[in-house]
C-alpha atoms as a PDB file:
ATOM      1  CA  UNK A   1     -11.069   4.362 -17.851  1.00  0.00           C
ATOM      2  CA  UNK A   2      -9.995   4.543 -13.992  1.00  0.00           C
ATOM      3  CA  UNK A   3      -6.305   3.415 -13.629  1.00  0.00           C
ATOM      4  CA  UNK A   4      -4.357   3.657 -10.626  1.00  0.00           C
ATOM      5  CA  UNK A   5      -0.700   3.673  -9.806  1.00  0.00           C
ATOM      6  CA  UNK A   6       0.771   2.357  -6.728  1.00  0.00           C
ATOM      7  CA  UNK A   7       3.947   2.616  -5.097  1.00  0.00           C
ATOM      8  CA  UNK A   8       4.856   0.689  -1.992  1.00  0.00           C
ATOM      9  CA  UNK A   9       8.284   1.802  -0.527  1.00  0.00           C
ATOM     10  CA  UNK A  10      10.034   0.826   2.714  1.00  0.00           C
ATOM     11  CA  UNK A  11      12.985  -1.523   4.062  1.00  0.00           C
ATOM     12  CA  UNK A  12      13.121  -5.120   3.350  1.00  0.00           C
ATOM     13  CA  UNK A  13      11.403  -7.556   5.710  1.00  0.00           C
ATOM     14  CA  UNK A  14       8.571  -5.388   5.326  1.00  0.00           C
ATOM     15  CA  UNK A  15       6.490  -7.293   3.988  1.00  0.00           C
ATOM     16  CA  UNK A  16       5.839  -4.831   1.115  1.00  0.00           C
ATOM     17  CA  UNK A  17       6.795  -6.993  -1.832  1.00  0.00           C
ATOM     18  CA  UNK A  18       4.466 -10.045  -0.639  1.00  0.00           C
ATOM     19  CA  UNK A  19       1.671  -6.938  -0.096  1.00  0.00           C
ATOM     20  CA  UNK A  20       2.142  -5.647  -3.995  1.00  0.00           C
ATOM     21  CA  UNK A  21       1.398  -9.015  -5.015  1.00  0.00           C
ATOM     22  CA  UNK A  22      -1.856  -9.604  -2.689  1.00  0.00           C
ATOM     23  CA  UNK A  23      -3.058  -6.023  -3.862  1.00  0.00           C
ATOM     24  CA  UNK A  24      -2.278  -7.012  -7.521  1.00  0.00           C
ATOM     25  CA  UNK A  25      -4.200 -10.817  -7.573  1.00  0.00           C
ATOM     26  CA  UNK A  26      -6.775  -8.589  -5.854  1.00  0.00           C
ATOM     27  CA  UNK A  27      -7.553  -6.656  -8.353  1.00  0.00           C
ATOM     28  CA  UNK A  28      -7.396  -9.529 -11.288  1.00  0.00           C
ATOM     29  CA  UNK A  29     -10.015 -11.358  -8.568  1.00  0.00           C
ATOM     30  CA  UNK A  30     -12.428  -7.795  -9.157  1.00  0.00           C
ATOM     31  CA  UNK A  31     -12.205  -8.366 -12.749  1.00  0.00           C
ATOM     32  CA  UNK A  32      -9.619  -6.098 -13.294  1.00  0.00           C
ATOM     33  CA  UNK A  33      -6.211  -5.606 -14.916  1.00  0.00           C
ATOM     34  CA  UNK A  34      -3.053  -5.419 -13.159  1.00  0.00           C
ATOM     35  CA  UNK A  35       0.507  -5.591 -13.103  1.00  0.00           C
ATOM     36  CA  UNK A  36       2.961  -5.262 -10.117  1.00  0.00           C
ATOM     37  CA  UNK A  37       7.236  -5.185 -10.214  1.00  0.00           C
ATOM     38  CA  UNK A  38       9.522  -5.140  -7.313  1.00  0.00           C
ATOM     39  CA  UNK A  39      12.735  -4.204  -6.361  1.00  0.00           C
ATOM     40  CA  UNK A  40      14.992  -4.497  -3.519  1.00  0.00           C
ATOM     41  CA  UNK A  41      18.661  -3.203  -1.669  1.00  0.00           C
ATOM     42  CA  UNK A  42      21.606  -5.783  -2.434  1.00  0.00           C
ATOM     43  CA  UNK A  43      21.353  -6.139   1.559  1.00  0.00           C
ATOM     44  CA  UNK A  44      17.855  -7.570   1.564  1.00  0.00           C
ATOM     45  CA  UNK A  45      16.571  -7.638   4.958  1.00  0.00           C
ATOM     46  CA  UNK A  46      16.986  -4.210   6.250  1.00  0.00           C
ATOM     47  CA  UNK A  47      17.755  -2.370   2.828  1.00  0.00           C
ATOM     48  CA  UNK A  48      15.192  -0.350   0.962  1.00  0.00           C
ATOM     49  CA  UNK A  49      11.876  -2.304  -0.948  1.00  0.00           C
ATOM     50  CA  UNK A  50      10.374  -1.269  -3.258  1.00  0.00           C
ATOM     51  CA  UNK A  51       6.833  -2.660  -5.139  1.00  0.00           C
ATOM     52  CA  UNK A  52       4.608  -1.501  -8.159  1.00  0.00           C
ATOM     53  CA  UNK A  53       1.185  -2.120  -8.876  1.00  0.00           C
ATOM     54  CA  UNK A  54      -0.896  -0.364 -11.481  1.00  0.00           C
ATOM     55  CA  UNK A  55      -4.756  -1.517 -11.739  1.00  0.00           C
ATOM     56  CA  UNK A  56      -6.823  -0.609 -14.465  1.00  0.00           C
ATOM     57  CA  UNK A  57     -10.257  -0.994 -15.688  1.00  0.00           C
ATOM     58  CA  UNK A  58      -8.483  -1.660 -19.203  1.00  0.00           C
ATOM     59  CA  UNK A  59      -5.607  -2.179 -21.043  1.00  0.00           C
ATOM     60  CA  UNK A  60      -1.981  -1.309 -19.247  1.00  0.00           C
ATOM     61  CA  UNK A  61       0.337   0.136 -21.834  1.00  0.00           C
ATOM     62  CA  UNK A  62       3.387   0.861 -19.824  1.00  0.00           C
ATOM     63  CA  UNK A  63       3.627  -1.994 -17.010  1.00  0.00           C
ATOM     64  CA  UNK A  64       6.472   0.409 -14.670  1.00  0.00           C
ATOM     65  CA  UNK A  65       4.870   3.133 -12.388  1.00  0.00           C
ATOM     66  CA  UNK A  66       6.415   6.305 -13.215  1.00  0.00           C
ATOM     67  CA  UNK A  67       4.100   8.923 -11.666  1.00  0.00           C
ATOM     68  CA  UNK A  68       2.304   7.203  -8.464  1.00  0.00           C
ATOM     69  CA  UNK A  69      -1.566   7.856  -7.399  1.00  0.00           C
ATOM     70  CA  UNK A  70      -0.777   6.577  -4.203  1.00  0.00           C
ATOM     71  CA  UNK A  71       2.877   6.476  -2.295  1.00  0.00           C
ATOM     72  CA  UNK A  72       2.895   3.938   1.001  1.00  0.00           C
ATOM     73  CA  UNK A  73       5.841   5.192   2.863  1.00  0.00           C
ATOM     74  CA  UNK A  74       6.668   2.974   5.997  1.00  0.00           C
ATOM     75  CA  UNK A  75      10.257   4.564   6.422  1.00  0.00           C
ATOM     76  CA  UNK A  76      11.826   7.968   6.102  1.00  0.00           C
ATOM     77  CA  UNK A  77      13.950   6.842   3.448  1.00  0.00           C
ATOM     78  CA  UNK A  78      11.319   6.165   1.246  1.00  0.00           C
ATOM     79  CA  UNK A  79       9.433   8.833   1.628  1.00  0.00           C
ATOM     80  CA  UNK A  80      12.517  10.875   1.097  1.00  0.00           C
ATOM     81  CA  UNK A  81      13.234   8.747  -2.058  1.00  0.00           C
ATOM     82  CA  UNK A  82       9.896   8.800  -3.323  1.00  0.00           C
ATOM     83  CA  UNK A  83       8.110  11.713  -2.880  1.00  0.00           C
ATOM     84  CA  UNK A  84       8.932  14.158  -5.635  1.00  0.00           C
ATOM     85  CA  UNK A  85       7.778  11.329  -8.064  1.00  0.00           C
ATOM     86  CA  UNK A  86       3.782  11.571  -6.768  1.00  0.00           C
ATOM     87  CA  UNK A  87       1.342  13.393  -8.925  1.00  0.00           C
ATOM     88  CA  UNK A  88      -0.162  16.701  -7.639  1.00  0.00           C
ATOM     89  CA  UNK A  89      -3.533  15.086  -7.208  1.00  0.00           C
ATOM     90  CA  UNK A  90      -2.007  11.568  -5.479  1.00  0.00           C
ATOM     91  CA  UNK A  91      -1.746  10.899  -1.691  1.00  0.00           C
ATOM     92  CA  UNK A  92       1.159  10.087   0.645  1.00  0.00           C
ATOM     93  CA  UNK A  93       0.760   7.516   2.782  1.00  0.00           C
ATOM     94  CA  UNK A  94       3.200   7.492   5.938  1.00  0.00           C
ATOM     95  CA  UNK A  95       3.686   5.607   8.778  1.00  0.00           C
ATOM     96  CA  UNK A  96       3.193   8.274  11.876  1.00  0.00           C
ATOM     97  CA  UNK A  97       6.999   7.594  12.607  1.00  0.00           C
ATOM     98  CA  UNK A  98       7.582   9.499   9.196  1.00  0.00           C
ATOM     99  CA  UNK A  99       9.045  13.004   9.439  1.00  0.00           C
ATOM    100  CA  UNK A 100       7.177  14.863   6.476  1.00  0.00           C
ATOM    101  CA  UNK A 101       7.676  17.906   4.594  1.00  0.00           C
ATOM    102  CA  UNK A 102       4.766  20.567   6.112  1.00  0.00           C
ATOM    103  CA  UNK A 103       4.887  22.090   2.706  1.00  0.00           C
ATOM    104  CA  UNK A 104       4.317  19.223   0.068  1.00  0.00           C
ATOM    105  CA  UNK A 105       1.804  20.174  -2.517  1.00  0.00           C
ATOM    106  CA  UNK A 106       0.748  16.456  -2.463  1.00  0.00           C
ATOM    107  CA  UNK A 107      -2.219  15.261   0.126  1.00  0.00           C
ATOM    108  CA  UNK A 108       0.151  13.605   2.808  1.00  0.00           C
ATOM    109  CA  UNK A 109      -2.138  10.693   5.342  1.00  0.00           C
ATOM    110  CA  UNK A 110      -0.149   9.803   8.477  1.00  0.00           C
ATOM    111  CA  UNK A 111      -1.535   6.376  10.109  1.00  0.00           C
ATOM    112  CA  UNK A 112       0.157   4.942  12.971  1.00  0.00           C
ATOM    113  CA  UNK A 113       0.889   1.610  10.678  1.00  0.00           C
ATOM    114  CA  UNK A 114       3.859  -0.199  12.712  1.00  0.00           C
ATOM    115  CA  UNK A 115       2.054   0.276  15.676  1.00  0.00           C
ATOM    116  CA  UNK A 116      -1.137  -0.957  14.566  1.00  0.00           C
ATOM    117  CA  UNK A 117       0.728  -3.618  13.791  1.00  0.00           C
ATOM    118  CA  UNK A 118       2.698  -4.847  16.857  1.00  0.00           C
ATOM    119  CA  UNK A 119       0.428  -3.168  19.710  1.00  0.00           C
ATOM    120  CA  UNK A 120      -3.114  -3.832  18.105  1.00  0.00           C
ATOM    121  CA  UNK A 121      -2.494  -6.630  16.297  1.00  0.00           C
ATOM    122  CA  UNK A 122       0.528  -8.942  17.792  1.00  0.00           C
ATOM    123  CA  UNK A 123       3.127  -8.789  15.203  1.00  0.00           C
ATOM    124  CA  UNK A 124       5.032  -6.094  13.817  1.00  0.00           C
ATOM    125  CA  UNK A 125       5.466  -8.493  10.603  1.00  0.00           C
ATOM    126  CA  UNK A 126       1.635  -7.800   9.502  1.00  0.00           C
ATOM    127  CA  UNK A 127       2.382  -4.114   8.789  1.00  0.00           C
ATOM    128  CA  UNK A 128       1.984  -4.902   4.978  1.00  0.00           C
ATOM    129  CA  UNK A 129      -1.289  -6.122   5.920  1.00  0.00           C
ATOM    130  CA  UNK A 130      -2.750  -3.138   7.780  1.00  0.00           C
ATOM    131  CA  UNK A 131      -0.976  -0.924   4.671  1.00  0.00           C
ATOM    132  CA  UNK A 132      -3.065  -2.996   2.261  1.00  0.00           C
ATOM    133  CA  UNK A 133      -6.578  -2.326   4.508  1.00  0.00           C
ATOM    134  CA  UNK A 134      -5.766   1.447   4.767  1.00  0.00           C
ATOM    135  CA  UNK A 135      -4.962   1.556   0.840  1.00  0.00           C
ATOM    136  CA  UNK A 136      -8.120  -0.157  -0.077  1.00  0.00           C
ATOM    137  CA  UNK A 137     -10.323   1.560   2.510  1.00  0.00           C
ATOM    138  CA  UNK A 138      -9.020   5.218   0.975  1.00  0.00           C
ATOM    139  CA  UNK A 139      -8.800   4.706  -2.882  1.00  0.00           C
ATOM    140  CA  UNK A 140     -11.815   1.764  -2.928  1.00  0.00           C
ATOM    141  CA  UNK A 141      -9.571   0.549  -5.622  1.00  0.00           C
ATOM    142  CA  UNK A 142     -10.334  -2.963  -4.471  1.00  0.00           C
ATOM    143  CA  UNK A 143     -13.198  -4.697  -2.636  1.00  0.00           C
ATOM    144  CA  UNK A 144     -12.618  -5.702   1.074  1.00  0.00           C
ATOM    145  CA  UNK A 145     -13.873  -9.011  -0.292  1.00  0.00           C
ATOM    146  CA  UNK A 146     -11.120  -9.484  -2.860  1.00  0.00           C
ATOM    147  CA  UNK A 147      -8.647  -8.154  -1.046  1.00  0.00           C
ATOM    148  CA  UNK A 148      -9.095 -10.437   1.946  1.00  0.00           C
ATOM    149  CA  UNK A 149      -8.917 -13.181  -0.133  1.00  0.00           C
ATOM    150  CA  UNK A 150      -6.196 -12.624  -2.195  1.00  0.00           C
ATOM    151  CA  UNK A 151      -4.424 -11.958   1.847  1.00  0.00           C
ATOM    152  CA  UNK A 152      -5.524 -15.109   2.722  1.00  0.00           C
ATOM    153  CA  UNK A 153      -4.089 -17.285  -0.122  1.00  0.00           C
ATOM    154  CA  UNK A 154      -0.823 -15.748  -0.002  1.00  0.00           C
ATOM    155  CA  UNK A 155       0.093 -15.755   3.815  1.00  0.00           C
ATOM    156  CA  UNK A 156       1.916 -18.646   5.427  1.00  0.00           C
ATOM    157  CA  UNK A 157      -0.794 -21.163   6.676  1.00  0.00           C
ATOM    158  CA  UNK A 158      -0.994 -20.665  10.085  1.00  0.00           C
ATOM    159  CA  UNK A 159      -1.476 -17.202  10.125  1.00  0.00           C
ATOM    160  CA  UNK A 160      -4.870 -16.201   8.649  1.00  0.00           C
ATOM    161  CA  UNK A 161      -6.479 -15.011  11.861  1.00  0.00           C
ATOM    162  CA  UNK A 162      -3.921 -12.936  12.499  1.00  0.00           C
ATOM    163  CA  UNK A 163      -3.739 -11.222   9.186  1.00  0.00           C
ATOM    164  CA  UNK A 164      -7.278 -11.358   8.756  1.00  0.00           C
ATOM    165  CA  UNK A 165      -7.238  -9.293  11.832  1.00  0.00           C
ATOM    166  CA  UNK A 166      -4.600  -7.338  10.507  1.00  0.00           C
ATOM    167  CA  UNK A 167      -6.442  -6.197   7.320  1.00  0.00           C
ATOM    168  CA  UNK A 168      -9.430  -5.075   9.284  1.00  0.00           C
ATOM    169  CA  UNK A 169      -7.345  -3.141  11.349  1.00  0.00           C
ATOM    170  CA  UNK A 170      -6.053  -1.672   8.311  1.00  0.00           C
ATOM    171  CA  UNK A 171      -9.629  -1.006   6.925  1.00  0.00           C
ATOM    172  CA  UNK A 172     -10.576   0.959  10.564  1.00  0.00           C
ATOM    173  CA  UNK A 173      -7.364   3.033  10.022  1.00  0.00           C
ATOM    174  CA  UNK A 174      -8.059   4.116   6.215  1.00  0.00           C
ATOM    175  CA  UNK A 175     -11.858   5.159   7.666  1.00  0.00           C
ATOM    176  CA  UNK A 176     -10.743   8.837   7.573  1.00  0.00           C
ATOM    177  CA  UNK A 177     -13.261  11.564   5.978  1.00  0.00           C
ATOM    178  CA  UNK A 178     -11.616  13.193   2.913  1.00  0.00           C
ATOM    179  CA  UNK A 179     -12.950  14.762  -0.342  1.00  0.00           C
ATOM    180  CA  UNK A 180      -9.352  13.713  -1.898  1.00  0.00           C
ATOM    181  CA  UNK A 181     -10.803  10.332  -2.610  1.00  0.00           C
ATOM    182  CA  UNK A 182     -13.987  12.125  -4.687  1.00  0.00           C
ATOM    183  CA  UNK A 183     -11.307  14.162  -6.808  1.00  0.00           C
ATOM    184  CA  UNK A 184      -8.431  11.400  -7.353  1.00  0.00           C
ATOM    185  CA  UNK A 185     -10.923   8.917  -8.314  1.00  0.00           C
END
């Protein structure tokens, strides 16, 4: 049974709570299980976020992440807070504004996420977006199909052309050659 935990960390206004919740209803649209939690600084906007999904092929018996597959780091706070909690065999994800650790024993992607966002894109407020295309495109853990529509339904109407841009500029970014995705999966 393939099972995959997810951790989504940054500062709120991210976008990364909305983005836990599109990966999750993606997942349930491929026919498979999920569950997603979320958590968030007493200041809100500007405080640290924090969002959980696990997707199986089967049954979830604990519904919290406690050892992530996959960390999405879009500030140095969270990758400082969150780190140490990856498995061995996961992957960091970073934004390229990130200051990591040259020595982690844990598979550590930068992407240039924010700026993908507000340079490529339009809008810094679609990072989430491009972090969902570059998480799918590495793990596969969702189809592009699902995944854009789950975006789609879930994003204030008005703005699907620009996250459906978003997500496929997230998809070009995760296009990276790497036997980590043979051995995690």
């Amino acid at each position: 049974m393939r099972s995959l935990e997810i951790r989504l960390g940054g500062s709120g206004g991210q976008g990364l709570i909305l983005a836990g919740i599109i990966l999750a209803e993606a997942a349930i649209l491929d026919g498979k299980v999920s569950v997603q939690s979320q958590s968030y600084g007493p200041e809100a906007r500007g405080g640290s976020s924090k969002a959980e999904v696990i997707i199986s092929d089967g049954p979830i018996v604990y519904p919290k992440v406690l050892k992530p597959d996959v960390l999405l780091a879009l500030t140095s706070s969270a990758y400082k807070s969150y780190k140490e909690d990856v498995k061995e065999t996961g992957l960091i994800i970073v934004d390229d504004s990130v200051e990591v650790e040259k020595e982690s024993k844990v598979k550590t992607l930068k992407f240039p996420i924010l700026k993908t966002a507000q340079e490529v894109v339009g809008k810094a407020y679609v990072a989430n977006i491009v972090s969902l295309g570059v998480i799918a495109e590495l793990t596969k853990i969702v189809s592009e199909e699902s995944l854009e529509k789950a975006v789609l339904k879930r994003v204030p109407a008005g703005t699907e052309e620009l996250n459906r841009k978003a997500l496929e500029e997230g998809f070009k970014l995760g296009k990276v050659e790497d036997k980590w995705v043979e051995q995690m999966i």
